[in-house]
C-alpha atoms as a PDB file:
ATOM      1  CA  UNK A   1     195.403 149.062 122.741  1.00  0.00           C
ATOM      2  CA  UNK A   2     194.768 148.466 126.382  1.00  0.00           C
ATOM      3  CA  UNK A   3     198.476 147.453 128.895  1.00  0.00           C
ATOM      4  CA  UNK A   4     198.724 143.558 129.261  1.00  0.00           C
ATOM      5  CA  UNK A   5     196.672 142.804 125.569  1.00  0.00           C
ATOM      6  CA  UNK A   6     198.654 141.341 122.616  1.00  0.00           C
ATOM      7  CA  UNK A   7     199.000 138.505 120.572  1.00  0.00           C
ATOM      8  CA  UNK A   8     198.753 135.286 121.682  1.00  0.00           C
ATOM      9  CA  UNK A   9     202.105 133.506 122.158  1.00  0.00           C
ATOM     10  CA  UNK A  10     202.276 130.694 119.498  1.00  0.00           C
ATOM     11  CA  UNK A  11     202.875 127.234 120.905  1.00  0.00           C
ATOM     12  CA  UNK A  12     206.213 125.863 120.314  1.00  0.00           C
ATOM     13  CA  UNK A  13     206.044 122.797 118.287  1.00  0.00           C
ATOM     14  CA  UNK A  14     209.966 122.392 116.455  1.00  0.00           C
ATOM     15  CA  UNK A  15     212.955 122.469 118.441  1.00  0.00           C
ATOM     16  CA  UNK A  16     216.172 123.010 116.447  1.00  0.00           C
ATOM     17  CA  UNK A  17     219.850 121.900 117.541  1.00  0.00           C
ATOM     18  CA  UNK A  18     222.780 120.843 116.207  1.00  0.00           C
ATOM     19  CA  UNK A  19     225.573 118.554 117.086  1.00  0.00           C
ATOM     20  CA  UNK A  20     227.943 119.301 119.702  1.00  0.00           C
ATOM     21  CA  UNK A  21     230.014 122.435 118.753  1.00  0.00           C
ATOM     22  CA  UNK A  22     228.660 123.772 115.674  1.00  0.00           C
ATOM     23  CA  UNK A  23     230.808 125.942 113.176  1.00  0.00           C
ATOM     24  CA  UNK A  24     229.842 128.827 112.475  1.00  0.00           C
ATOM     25  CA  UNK A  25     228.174 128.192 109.080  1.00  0.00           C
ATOM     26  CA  UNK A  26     225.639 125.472 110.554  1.00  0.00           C
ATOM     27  CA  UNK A  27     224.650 128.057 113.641  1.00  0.00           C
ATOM     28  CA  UNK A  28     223.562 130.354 110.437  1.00  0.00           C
ATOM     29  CA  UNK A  29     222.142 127.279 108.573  1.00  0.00           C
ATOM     30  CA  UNK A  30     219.959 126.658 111.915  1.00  0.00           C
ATOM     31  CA  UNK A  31     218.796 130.340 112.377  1.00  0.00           C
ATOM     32  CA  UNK A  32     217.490 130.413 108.418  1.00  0.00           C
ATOM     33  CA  UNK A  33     215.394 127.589 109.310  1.00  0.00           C
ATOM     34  CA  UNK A  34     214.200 128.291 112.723  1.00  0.00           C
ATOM     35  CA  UNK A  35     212.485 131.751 110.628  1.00  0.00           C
ATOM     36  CA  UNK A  36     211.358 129.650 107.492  1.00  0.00           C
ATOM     37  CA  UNK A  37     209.546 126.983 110.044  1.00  0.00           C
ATOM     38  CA  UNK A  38     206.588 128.489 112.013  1.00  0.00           C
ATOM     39  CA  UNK A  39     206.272 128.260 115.875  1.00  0.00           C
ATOM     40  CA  UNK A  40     210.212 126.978 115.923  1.00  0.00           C
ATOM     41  CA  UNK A  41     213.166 127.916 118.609  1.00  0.00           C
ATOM     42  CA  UNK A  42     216.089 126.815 118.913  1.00  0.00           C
ATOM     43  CA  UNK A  43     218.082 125.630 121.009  1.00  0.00           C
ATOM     44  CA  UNK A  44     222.140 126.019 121.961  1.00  0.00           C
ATOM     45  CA  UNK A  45     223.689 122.941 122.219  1.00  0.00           C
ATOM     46  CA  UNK A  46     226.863 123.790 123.481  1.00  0.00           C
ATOM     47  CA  UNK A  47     228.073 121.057 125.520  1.00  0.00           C
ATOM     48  CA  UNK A  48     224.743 119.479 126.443  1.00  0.00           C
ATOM     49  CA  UNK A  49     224.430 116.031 125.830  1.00  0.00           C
ATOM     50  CA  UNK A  50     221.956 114.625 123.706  1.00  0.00           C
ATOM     51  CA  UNK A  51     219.561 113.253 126.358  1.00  0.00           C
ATOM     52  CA  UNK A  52     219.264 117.106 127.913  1.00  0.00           C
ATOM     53  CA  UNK A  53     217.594 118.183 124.371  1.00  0.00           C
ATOM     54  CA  UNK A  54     215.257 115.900 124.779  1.00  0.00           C
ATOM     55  CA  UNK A  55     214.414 116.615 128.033  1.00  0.00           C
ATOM     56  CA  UNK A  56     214.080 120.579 127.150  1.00  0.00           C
ATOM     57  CA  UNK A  57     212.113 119.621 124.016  1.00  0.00           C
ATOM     58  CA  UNK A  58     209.645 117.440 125.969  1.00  0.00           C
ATOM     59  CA  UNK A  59     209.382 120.224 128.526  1.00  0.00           C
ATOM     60  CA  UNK A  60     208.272 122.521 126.532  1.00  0.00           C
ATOM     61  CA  UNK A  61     205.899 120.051 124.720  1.00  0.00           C
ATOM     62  CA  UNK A  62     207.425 120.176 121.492  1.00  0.00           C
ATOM     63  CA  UNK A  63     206.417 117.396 118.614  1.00  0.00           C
ATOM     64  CA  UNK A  64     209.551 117.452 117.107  1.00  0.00           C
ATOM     65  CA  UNK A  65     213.066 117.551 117.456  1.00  0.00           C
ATOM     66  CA  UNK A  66     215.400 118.468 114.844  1.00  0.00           C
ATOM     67  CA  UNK A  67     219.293 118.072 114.858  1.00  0.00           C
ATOM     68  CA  UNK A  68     221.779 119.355 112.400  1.00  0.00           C
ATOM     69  CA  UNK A  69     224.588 116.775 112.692  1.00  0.00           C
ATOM     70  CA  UNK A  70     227.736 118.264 111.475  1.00  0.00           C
ATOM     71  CA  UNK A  71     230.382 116.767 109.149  1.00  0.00           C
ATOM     72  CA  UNK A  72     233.753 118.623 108.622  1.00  0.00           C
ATOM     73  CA  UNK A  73     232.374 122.335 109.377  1.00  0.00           C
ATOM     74  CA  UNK A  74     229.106 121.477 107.721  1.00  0.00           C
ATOM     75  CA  UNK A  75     225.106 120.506 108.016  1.00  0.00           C
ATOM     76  CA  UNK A  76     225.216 117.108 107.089  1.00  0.00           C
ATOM     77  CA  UNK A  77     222.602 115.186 108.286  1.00  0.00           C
ATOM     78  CA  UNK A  78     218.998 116.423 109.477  1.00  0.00           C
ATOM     79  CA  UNK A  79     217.371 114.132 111.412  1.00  0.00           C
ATOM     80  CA  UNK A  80     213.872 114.757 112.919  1.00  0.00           C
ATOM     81  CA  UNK A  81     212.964 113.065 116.308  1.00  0.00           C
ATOM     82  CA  UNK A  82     208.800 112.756 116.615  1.00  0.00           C
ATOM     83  CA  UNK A  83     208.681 113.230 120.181  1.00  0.00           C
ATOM     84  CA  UNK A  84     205.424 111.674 120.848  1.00  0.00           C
ATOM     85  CA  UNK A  85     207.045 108.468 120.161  1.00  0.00           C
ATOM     86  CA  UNK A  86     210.645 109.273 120.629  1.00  0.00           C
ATOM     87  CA  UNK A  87     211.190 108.068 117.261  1.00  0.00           C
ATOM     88  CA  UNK A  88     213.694 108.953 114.703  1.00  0.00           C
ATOM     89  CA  UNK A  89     211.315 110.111 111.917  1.00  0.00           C
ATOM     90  CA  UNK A  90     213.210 111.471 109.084  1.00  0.00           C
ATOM     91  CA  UNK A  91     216.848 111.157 108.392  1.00  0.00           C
ATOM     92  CA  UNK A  92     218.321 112.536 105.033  1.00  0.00           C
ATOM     93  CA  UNK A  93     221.954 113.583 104.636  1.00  0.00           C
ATOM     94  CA  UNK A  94     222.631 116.327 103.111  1.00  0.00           C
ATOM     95  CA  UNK A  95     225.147 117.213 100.135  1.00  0.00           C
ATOM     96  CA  UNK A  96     225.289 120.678 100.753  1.00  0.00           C
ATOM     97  CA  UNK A  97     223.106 124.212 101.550  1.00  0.00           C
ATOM     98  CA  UNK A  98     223.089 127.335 100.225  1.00  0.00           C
ATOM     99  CA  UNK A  99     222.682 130.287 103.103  1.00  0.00           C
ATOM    100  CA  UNK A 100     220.535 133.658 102.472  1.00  0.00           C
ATOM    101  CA  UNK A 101     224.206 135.166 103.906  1.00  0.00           C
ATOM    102  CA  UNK A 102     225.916 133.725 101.277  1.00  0.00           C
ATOM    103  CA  UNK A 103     223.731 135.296  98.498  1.00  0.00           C
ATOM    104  CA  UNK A 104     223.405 138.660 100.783  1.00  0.00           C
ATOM    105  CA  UNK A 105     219.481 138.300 101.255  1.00  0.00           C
ATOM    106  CA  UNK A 106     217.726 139.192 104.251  1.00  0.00           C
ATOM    107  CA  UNK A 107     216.377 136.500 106.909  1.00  0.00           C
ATOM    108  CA  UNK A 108     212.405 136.972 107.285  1.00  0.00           C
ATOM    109  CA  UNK A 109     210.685 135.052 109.836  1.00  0.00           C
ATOM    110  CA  UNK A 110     207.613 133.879 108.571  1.00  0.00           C
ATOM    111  CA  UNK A 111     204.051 132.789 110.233  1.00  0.00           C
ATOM    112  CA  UNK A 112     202.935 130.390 107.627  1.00  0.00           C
ATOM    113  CA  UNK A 113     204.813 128.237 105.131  1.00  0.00           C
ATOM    114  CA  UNK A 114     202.824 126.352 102.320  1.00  0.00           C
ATOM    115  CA  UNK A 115     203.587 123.252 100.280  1.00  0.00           C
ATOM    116  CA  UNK A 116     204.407 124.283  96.337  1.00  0.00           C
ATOM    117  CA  UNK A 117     205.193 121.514  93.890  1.00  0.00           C
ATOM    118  CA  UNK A 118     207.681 118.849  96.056  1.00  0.00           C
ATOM    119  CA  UNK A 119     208.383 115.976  94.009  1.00  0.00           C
ATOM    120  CA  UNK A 120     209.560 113.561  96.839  1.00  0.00           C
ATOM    121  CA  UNK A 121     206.775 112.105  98.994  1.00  0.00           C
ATOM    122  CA  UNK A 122     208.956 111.440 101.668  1.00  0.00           C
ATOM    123  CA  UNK A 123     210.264 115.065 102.014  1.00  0.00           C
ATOM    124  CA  UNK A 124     206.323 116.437 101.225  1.00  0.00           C
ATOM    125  CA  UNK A 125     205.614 114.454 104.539  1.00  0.00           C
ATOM    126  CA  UNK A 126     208.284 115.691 106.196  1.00  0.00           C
ATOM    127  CA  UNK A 127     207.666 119.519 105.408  1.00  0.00           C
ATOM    128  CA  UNK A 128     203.867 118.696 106.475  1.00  0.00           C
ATOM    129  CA  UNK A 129     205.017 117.356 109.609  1.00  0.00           C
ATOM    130  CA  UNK A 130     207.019 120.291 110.781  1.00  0.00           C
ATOM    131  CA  UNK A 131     203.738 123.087 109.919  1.00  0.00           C
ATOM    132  CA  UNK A 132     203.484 123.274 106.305  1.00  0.00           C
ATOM    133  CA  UNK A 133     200.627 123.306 104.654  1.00  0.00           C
ATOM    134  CA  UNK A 134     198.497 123.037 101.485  1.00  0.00           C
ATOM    135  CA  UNK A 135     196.538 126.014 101.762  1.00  0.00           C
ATOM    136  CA  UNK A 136     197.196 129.484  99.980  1.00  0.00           C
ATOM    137  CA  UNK A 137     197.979 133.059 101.135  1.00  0.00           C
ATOM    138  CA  UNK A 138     201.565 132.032 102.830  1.00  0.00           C
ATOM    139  CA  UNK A 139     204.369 133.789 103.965  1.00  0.00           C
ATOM    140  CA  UNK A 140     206.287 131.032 102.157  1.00  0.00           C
ATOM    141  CA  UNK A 141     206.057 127.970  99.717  1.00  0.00           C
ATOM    142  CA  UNK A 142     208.590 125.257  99.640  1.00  0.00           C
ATOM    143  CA  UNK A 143     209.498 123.627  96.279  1.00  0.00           C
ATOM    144  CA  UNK A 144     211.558 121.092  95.848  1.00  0.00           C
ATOM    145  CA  UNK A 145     212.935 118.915  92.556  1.00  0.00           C
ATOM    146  CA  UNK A 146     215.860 116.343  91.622  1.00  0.00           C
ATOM    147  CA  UNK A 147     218.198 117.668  89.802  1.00  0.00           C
ATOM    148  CA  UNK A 148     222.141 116.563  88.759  1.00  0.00           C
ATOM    149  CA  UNK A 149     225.202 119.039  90.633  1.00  0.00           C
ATOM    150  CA  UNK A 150     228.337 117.915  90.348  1.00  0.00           C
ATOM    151  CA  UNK A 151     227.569 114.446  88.283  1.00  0.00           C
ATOM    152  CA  UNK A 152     225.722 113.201  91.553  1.00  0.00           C
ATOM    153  CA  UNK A 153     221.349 113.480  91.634  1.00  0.00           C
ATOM    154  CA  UNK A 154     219.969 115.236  94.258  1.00  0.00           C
ATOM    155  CA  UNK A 155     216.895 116.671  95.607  1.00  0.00           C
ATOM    156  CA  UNK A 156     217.222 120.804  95.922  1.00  0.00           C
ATOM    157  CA  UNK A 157     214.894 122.370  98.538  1.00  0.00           C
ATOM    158  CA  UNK A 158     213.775 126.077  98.029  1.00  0.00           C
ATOM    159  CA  UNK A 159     211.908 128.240 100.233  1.00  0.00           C
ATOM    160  CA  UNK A 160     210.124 130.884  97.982  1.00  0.00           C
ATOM    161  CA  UNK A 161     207.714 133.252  97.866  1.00  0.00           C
ATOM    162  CA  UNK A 162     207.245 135.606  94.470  1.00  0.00           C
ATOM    163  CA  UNK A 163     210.315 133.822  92.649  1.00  0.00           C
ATOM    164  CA  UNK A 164     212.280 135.469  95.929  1.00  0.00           C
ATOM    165  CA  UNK A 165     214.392 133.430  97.927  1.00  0.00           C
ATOM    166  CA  UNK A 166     213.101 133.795 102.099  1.00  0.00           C
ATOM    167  CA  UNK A 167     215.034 130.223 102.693  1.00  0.00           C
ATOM    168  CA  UNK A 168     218.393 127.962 102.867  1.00  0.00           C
ATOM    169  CA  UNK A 169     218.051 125.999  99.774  1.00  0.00           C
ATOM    170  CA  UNK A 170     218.582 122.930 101.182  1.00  0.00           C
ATOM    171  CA  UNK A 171     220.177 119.615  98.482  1.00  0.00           C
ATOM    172  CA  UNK A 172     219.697 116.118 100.175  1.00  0.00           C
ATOM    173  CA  UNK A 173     221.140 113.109  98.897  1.00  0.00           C
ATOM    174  CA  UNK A 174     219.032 110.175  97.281  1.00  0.00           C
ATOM    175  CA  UNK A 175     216.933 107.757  99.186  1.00  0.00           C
ATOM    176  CA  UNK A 176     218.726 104.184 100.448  1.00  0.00           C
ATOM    177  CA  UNK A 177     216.276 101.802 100.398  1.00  0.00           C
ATOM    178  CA  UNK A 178     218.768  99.536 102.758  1.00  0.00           C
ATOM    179  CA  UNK A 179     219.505 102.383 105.253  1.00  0.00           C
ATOM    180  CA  UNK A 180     215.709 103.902 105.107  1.00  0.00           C
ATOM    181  CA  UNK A 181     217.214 106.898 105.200  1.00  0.00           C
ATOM    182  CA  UNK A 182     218.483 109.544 102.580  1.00  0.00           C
END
């Protein structure tokens, strides 16, 4: 191979943050999904305030902007900004994660993520949005079903490929209507 030749960079389309000071735990949570979500960085937050994101995120011509919004140590909301229209997009809250750290797996970053079987719409759309796809020969396939933990229904997330976990698995609460939000 010839000095100077390589791969094209990919374009950065997902920007990943969290809420102001992050524990521990959601840092992890956001570095499992910036490798499970092709041509995704993330970013610090640190002490920036909100409107600084955005500005990074539209500076590097991002389409979205995700934020992990903490509550008491943990992810607990994931809210995706489309920044063409500086719109909040998607908004679920989320009952709880399970991290590859926590079941001693590896973290793979992967190139190309497909849609399995997803049995919300809303969440299909979502996963679409942010570079998944319906085609075959992926790095990873997302899954996702409703399910009752701890006498409350949910909808469980999985990243998989092979029956192997490469993912958080991710459990959102149910849909309100009122709120338009999960």
């Amino acid at each position: 191979m010839l000095s100077g030749q390589g791969l094209p960079i990919p374009r950065i389309e997902i920007i990943f943050t969290t809420s102001r000071d992050a524990s521990l735990r959601v840092r992890s949570f956001l570095n499992e999904l910036v490798a499970i979500f092709p041509n995704s960085i993330k970013i610090n937050r640190g002490r920036q305030n909100i409107k600084s994101i955005f500005y990074k995120s539209l500076y590097l011509q991002a389409k979205y902007l995700v934020i992990i919004e903490v509550i008491k140590g943990n992810p607990g909301r994931f809210k995706v900004y489309d920044l063409v229209t500086n719109f909040l997009k998607y908004y679920f809250k989320i009952e709880g994660v399970t991290l590859l750290t926590e079941l001693n797996l590896p973290r793979i970053t992967i190139r190309r993520g497909c849609l399995g079987k997803i049995e919300d719409d809303k969440i299909r759309d979502m996963l679409l949005d942010l570079g998944y796809t319906s085609i075959e020969n992926c790095d990873v396939y997302a899954y996702g079903q409703y399910l009752y933990r701890n006498n409350k229904k949910v909808f469980e997330l999985k990243f998989l490929k092979d029956d192997k976990i490469l993912g958080p698995i991710i459990r959102f609460g149910l849909y309100d209507r009122d709120q338009n939000s999960y």
